[in-house]
C-alpha atoms as a PDB file:
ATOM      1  CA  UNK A   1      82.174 195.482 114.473  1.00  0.00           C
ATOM      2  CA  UNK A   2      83.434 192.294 116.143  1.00  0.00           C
ATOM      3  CA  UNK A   3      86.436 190.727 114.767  1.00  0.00           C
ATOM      4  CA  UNK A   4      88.928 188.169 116.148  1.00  0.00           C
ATOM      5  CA  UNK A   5      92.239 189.385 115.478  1.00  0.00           C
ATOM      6  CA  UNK A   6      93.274 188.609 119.274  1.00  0.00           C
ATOM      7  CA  UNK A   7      92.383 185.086 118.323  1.00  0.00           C
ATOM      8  CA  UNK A   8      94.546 184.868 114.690  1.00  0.00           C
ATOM      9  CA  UNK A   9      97.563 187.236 117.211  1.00  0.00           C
ATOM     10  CA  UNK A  10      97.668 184.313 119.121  1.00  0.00           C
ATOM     11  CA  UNK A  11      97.601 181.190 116.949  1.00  0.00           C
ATOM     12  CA  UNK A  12     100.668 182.494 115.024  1.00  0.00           C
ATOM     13  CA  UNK A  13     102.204 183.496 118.289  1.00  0.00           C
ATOM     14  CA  UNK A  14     102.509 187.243 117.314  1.00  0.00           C
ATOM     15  CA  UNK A  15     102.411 190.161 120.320  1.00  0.00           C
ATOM     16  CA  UNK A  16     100.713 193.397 119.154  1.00  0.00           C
ATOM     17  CA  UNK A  17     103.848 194.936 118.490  1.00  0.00           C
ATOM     18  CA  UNK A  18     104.972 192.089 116.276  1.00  0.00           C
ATOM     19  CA  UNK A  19     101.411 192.800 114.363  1.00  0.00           C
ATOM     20  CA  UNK A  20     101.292 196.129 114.206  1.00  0.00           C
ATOM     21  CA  UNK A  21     105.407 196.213 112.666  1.00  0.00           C
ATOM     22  CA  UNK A  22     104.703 194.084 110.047  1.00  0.00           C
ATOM     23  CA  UNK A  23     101.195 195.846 109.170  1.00  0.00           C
ATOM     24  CA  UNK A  24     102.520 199.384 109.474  1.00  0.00           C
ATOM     25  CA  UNK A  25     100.403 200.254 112.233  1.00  0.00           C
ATOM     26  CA  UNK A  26     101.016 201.330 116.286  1.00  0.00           C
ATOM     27  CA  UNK A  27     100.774 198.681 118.510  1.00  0.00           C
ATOM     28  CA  UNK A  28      97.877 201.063 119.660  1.00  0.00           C
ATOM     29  CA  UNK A  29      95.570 200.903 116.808  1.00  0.00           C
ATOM     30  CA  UNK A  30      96.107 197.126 117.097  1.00  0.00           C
ATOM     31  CA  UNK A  31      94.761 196.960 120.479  1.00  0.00           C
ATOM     32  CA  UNK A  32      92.116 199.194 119.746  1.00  0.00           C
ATOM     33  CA  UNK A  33      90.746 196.869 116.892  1.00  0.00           C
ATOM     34  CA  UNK A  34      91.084 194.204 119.423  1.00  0.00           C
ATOM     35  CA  UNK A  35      88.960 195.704 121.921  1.00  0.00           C
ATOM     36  CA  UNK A  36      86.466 196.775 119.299  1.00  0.00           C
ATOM     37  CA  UNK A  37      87.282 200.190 119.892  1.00  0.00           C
ATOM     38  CA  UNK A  38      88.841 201.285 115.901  1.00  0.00           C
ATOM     39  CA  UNK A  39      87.642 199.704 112.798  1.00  0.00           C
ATOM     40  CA  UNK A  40      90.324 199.071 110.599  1.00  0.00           C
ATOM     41  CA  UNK A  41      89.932 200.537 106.954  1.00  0.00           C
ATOM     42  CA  UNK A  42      89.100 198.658 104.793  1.00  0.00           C
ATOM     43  CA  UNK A  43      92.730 198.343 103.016  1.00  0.00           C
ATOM     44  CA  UNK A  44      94.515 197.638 106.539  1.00  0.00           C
ATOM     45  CA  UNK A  45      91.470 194.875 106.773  1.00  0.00           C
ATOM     46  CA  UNK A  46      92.629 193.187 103.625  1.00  0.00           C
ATOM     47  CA  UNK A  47      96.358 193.815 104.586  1.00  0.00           C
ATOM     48  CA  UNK A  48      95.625 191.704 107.789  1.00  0.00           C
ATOM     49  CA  UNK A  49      93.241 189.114 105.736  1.00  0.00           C
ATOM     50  CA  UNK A  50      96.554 188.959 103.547  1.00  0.00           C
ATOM     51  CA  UNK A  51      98.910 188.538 106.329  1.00  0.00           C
ATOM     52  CA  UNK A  52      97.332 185.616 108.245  1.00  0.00           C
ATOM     53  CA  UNK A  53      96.015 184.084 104.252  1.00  0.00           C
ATOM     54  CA  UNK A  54      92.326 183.997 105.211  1.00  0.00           C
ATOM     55  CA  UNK A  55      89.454 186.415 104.126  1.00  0.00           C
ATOM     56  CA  UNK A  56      88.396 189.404 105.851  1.00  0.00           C
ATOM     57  CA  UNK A  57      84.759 188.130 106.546  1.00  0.00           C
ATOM     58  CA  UNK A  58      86.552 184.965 109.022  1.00  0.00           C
ATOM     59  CA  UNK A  59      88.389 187.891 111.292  1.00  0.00           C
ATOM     60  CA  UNK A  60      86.112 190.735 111.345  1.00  0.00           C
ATOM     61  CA  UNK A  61      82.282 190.186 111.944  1.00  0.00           C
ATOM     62  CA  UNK A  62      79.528 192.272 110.185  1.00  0.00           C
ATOM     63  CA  UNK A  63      76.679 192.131 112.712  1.00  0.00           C
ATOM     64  CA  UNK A  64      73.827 194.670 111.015  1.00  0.00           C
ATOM     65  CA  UNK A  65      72.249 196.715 113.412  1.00  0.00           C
ATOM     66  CA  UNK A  66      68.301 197.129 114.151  1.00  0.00           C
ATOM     67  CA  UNK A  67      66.720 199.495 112.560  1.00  0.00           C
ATOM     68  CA  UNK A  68      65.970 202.481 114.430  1.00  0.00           C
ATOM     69  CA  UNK A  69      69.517 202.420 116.390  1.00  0.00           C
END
C-alpha cells in the first residue's frame, strides 16, 4: 500500500523520531511505513489520520491489485 506519510512528516516539520514518540511507535516502524515496507494497523492508521487531522484515505493509498496476482 502506498501512503504519504514522508510527505505529511515533512509539512509539519516532524523527524521520524518526533513521529514515532508521539504515535507510540519506533522510529523503525515509521520508516518502514515510509518505504512501503509495514502497513500500519488499522488503529495506528487512524491514530496518524488523527494526529495530522486528515482522513486515512488522503495518507495511505488503496491501489487493488489484478486479479490473478
Amino acid at each position: 500500500m502506498k501512503n504519504r506519510v514522508k510527505v505529511f512528516r515533512a509539512m509539519h516539520d516532524l523527524t521520524q523520531e518526533q513521529l514515532a514518540d508521539t504515535l507510540g511507535v519506533t522510529r523503525q516502524t515509521i520508516l518502514a511505513i515510509e518505504k512501503g515496507k509495514y502497513d500500519p494497523s488499522l488503529e495506528l492508521a487512524f491514530r496518524m489520520a488523527r494526529h495530522f487531522k486528515v482522513s486515512i484515505e488522503e495518507i495511505f493509498l488503496w491501489e487493488e491489485q489484478a486479479e490473478g496476482t
